[in-house]
N, C-alpha and C. Protein backbone atom coordinates (compact mmCIF):
# COMPACT_ATOMS: atom_id res chain seq x y z
N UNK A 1 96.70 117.30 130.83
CA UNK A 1 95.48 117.83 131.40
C UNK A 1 95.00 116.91 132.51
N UNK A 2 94.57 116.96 133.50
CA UNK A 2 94.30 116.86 134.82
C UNK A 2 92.84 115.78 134.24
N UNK A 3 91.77 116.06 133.32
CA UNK A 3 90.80 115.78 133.29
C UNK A 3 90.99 114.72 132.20
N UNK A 4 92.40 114.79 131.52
CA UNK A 4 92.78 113.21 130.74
C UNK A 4 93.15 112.22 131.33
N UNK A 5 93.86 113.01 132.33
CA UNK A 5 94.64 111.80 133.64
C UNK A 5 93.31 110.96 134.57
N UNK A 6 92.87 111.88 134.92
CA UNK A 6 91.41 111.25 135.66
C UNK A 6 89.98 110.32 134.54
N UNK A 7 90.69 110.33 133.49
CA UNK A 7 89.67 109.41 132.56
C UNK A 7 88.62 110.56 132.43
N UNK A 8 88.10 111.70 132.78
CA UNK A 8 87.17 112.37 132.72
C UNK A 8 86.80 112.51 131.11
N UNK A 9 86.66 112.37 130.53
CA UNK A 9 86.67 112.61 128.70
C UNK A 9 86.00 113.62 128.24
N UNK A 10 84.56 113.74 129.37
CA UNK A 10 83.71 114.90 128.69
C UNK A 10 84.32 116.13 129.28
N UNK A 11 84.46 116.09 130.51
CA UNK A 11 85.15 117.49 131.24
C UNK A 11 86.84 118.02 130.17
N UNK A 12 87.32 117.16 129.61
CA UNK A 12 88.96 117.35 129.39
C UNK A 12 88.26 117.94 127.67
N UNK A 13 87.42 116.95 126.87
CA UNK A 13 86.85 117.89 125.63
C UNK A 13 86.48 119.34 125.85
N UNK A 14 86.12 118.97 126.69
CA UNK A 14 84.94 120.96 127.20
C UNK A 14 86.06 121.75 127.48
N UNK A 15 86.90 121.37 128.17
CA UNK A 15 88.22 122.57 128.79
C UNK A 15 89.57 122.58 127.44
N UNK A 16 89.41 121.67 126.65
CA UNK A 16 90.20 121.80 125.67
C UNK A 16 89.35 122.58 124.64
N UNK A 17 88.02 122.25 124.11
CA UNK A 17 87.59 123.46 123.02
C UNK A 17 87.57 124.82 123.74
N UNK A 18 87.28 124.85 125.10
CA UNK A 18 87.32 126.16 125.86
C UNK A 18 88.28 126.99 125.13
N UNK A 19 89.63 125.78 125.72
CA UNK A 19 90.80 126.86 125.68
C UNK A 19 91.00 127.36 124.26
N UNK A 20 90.79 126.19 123.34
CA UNK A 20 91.23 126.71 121.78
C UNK A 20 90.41 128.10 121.22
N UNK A 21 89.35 128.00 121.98
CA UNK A 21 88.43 129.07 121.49
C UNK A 21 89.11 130.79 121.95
N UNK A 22 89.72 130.62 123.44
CA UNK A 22 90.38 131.45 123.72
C UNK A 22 92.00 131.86 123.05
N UNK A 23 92.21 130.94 122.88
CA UNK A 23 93.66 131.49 122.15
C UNK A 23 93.99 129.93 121.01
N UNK A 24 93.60 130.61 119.81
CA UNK A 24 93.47 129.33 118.92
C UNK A 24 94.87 128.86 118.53
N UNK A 25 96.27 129.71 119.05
CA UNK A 25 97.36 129.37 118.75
C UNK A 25 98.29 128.92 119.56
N UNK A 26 97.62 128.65 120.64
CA UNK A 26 98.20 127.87 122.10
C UNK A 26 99.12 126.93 122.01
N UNK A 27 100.15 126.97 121.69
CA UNK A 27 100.95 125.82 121.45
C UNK A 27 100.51 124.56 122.85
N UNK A 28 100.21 124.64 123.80
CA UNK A 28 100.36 123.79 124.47
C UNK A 28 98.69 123.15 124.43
N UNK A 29 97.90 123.88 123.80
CA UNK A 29 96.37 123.51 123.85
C UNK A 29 96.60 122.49 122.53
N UNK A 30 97.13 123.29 121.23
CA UNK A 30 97.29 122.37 120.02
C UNK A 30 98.03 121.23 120.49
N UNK A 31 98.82 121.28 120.89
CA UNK A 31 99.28 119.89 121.36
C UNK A 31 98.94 118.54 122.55
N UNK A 32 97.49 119.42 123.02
CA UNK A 32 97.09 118.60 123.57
C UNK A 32 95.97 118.21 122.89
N UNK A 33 95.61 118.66 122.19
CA UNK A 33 94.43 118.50 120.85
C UNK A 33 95.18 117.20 120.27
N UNK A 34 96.62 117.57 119.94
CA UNK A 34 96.75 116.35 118.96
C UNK A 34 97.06 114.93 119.83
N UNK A 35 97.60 115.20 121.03
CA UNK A 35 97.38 113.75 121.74
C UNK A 35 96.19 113.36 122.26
N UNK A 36 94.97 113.69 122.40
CA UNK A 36 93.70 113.55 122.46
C UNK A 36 93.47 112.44 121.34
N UNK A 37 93.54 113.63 119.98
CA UNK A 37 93.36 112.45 118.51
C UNK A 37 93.92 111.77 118.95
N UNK A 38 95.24 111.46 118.94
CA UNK A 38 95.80 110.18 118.65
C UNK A 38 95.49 108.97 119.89
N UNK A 39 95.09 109.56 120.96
CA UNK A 39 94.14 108.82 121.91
C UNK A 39 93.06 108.16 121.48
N UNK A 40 92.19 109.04 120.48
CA UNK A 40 91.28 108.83 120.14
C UNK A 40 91.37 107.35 118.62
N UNK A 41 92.27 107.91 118.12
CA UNK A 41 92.01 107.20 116.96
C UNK A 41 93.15 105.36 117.70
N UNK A 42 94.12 105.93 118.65
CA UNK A 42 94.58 104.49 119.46
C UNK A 42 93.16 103.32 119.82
N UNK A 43 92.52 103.85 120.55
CA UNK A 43 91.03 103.47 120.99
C UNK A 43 90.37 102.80 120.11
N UNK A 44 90.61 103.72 118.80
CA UNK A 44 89.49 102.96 117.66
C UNK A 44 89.68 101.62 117.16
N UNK A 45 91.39 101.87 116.76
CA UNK A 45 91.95 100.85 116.67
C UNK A 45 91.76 99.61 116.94
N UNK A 46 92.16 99.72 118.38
CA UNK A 46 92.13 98.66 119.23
C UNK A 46 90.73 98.13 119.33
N UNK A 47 89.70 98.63 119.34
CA UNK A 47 88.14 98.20 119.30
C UNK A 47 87.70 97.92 118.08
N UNK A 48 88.37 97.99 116.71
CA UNK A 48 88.49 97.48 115.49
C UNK A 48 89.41 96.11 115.52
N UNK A 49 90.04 96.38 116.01
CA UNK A 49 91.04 94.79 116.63
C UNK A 49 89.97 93.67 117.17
N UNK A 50 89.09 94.16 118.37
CA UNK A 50 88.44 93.32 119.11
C UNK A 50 87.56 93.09 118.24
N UNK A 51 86.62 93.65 117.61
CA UNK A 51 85.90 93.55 116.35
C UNK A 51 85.63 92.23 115.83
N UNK A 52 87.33 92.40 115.33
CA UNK A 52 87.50 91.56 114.37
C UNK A 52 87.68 90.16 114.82
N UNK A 53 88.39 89.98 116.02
CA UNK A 53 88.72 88.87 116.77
C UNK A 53 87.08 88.32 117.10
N UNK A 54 86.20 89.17 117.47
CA UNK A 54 84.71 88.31 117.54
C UNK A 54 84.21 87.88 116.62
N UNK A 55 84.20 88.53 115.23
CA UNK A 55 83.34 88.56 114.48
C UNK A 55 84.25 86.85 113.59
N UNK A 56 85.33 86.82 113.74
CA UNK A 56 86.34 85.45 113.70
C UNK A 56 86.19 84.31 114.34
N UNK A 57 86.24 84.77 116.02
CA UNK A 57 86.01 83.69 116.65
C UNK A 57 84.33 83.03 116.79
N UNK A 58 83.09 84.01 115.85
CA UNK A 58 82.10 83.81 115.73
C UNK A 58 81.77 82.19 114.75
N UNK A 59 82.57 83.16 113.65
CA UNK A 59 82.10 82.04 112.48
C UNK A 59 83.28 81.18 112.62
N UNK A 60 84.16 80.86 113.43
CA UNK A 60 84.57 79.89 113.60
C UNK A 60 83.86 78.33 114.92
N UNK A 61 83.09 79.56 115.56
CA UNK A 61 82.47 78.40 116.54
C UNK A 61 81.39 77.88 115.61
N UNK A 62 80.44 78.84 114.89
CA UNK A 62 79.50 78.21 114.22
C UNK A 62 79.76 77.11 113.01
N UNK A 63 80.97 77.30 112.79
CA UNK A 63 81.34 76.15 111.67
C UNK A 63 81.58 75.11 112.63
N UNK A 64 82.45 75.05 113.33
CA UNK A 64 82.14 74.10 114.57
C UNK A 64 81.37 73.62 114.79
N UNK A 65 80.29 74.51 115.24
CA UNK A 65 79.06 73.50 115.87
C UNK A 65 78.15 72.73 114.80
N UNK A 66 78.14 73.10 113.33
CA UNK A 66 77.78 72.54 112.06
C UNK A 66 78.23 71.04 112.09
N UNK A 67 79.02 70.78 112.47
CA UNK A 67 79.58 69.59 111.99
C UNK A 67 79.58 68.60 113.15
């Protein structure tokens, strides 16, 4: 989709429920549904990654600076 490639996120959601609504058996809509998710849940991931690396490198400075 044109509006995944351009980072657009809200325009590429809107034209993807569009389409599903029009033909809910779209092979090429369902399959862009499911690389969306897995876009989506890649993303989460990775910002669960960073998360964790702060919330680490937090209480490691503060034990640091304790002493």
């Amino acid at each position: 989709m044109q509006h995944l490639q351009a980072k657009n996120l809200l325009s590429a959601e809107k034209s993807l429920l569009t389409s599903s609504q029009i033909c809910e058996s779209d092979l090429l809509v369902l399959n862009e549904l499911v690389d969306s998710f897995k876009n989506a849940l890649k993303v989460a991931e990775e910002a669960k990654v960073l998360i964790i690396f702060f919330l680490e490198s937090w209480i490691l400075l503060n034990h640091i600076s304790k002493k």
